[in-house]
C-alpha atoms as a PDB file:
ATOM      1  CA  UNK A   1      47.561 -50.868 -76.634  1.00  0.00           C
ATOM      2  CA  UNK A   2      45.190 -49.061 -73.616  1.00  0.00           C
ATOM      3  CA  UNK A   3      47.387 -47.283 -71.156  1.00  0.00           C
ATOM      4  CA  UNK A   4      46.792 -48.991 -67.969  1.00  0.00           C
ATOM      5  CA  UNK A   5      46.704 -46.567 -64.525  1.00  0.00           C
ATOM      6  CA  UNK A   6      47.975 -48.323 -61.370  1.00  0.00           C
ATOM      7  CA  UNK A   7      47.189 -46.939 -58.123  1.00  0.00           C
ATOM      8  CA  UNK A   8      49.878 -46.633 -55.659  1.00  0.00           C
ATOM      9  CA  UNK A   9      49.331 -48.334 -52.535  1.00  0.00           C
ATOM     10  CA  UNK A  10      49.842 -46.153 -49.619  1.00  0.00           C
ATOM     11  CA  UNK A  11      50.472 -47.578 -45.696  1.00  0.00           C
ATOM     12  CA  UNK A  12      50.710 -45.124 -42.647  1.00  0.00           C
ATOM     13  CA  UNK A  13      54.241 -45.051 -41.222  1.00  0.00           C
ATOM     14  CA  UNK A  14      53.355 -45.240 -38.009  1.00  0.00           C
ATOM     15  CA  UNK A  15      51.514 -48.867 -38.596  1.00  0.00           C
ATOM     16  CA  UNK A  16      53.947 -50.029 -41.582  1.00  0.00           C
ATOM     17  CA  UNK A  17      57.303 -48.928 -40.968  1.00  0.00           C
ATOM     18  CA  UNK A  18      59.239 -51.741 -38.518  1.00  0.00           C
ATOM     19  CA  UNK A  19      62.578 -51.850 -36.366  1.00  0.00           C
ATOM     20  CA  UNK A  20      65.471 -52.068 -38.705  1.00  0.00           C
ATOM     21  CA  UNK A  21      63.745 -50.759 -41.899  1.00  0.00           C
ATOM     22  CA  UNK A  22      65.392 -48.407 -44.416  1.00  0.00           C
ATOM     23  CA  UNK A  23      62.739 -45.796 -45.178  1.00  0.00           C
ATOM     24  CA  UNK A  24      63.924 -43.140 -48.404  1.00  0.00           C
ATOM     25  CA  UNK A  25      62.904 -39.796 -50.148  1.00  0.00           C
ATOM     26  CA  UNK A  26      61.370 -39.495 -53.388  1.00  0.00           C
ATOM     27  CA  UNK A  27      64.538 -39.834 -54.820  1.00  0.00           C
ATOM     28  CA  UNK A  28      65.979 -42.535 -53.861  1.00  0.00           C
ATOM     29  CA  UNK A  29      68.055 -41.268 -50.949  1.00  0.00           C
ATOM     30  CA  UNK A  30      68.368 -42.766 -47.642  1.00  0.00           C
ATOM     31  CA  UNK A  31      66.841 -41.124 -45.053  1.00  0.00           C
ATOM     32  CA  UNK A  32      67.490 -43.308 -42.335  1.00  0.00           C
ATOM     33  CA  UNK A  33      66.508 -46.617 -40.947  1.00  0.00           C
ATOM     34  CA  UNK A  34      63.654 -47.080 -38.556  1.00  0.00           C
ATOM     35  CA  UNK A  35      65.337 -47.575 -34.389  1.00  0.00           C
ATOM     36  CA  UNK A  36      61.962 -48.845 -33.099  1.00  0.00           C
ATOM     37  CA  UNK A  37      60.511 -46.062 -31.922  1.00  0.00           C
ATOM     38  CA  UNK A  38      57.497 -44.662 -32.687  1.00  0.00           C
ATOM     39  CA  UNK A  39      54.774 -41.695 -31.255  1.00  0.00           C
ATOM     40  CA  UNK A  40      51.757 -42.893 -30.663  1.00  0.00           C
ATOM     41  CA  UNK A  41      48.676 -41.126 -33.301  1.00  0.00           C
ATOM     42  CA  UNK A  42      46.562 -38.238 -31.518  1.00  0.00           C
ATOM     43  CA  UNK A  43      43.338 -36.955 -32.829  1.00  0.00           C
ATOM     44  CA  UNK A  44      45.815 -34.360 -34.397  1.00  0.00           C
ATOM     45  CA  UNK A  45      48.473 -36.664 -35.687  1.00  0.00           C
ATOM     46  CA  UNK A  46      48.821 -40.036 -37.811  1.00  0.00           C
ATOM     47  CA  UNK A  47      51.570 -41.344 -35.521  1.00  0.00           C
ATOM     48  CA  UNK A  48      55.281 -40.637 -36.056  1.00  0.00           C
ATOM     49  CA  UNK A  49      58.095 -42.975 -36.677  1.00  0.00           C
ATOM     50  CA  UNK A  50      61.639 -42.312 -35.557  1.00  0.00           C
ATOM     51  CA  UNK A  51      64.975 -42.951 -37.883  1.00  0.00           C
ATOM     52  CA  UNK A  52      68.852 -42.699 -37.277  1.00  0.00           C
ATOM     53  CA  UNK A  53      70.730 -41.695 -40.078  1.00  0.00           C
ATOM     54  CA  UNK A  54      74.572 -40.969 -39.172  1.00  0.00           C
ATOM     55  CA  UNK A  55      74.112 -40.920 -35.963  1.00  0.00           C
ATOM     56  CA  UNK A  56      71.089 -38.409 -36.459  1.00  0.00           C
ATOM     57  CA  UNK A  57      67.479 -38.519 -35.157  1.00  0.00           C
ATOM     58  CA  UNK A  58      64.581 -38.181 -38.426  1.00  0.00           C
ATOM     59  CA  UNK A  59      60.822 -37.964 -37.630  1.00  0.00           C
ATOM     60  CA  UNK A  60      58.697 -38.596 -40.311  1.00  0.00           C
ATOM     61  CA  UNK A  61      54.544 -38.643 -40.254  1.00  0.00           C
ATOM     62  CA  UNK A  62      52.267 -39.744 -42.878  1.00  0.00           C
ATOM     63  CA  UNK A  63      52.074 -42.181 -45.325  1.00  0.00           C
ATOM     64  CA  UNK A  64      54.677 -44.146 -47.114  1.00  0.00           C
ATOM     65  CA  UNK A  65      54.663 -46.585 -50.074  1.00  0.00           C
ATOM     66  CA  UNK A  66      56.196 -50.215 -49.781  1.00  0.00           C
ATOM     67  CA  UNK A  67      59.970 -50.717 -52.426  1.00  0.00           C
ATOM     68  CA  UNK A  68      61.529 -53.222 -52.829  1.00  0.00           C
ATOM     69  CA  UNK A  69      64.443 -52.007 -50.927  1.00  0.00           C
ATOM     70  CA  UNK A  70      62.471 -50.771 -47.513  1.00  0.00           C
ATOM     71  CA  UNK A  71      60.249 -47.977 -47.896  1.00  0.00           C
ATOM     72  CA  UNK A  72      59.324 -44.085 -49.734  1.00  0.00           C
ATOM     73  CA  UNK A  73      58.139 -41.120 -48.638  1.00  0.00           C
ATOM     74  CA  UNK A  74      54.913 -39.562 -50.252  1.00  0.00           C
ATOM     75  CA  UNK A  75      54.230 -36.035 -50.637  1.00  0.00           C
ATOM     76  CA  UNK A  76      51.372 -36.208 -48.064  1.00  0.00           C
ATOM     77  CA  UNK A  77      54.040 -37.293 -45.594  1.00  0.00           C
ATOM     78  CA  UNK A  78      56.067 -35.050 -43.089  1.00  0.00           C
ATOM     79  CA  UNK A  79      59.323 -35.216 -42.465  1.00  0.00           C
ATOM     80  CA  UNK A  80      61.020 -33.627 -39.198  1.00  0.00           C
ATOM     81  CA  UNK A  81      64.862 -33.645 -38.469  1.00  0.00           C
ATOM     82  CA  UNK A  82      65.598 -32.865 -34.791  1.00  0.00           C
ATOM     83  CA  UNK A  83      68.656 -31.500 -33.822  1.00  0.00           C
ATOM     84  CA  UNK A  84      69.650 -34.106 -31.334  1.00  0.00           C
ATOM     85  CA  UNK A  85      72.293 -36.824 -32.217  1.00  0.00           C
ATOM     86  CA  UNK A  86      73.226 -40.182 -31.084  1.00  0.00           C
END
């Protein structure tokens, strides 16, 4: 039987990602869950989205792939933790 290659289908955070979504790493860990926020996309930057995750702030930027649970990071996405908490 022919391997078959699937290619993923990437979103941009900024444009994907809504309020109350559970965004994760490559592994499966929760990185947070999206507080409506976002940062608008520059000429330098593809947006940002903000998440809270125990009472902490997460920016990530970049593309993301859709789970069935919420979302994943890709590699070609940034991820930023700030040192301010809720």
């Amino acid at each position: 039987m022919p391997k078959i290659a699937w290619a993923k289908h990437l979103y941009n955070a900024y444009n994907s990602i809504k309020m109350g979504d559970n965004v994760y790493d490559s592994n499966g860990n929760l990185l947070g869950q999206n507080d409506g926020f976002r940062a608008r996309p520059t000429h330098k930057s593809p947006g940002s989205v903000c998440l809270v995750h125990k009472g902490k702030f997460i920016w990530i930027s970049g593309d993301v792939e859709k789970r069935e649970n919420g979302w994943a990071v890709t590699d070609t996405c940034n991820v930023y933790n700030s040192s301010v908490t809720q």
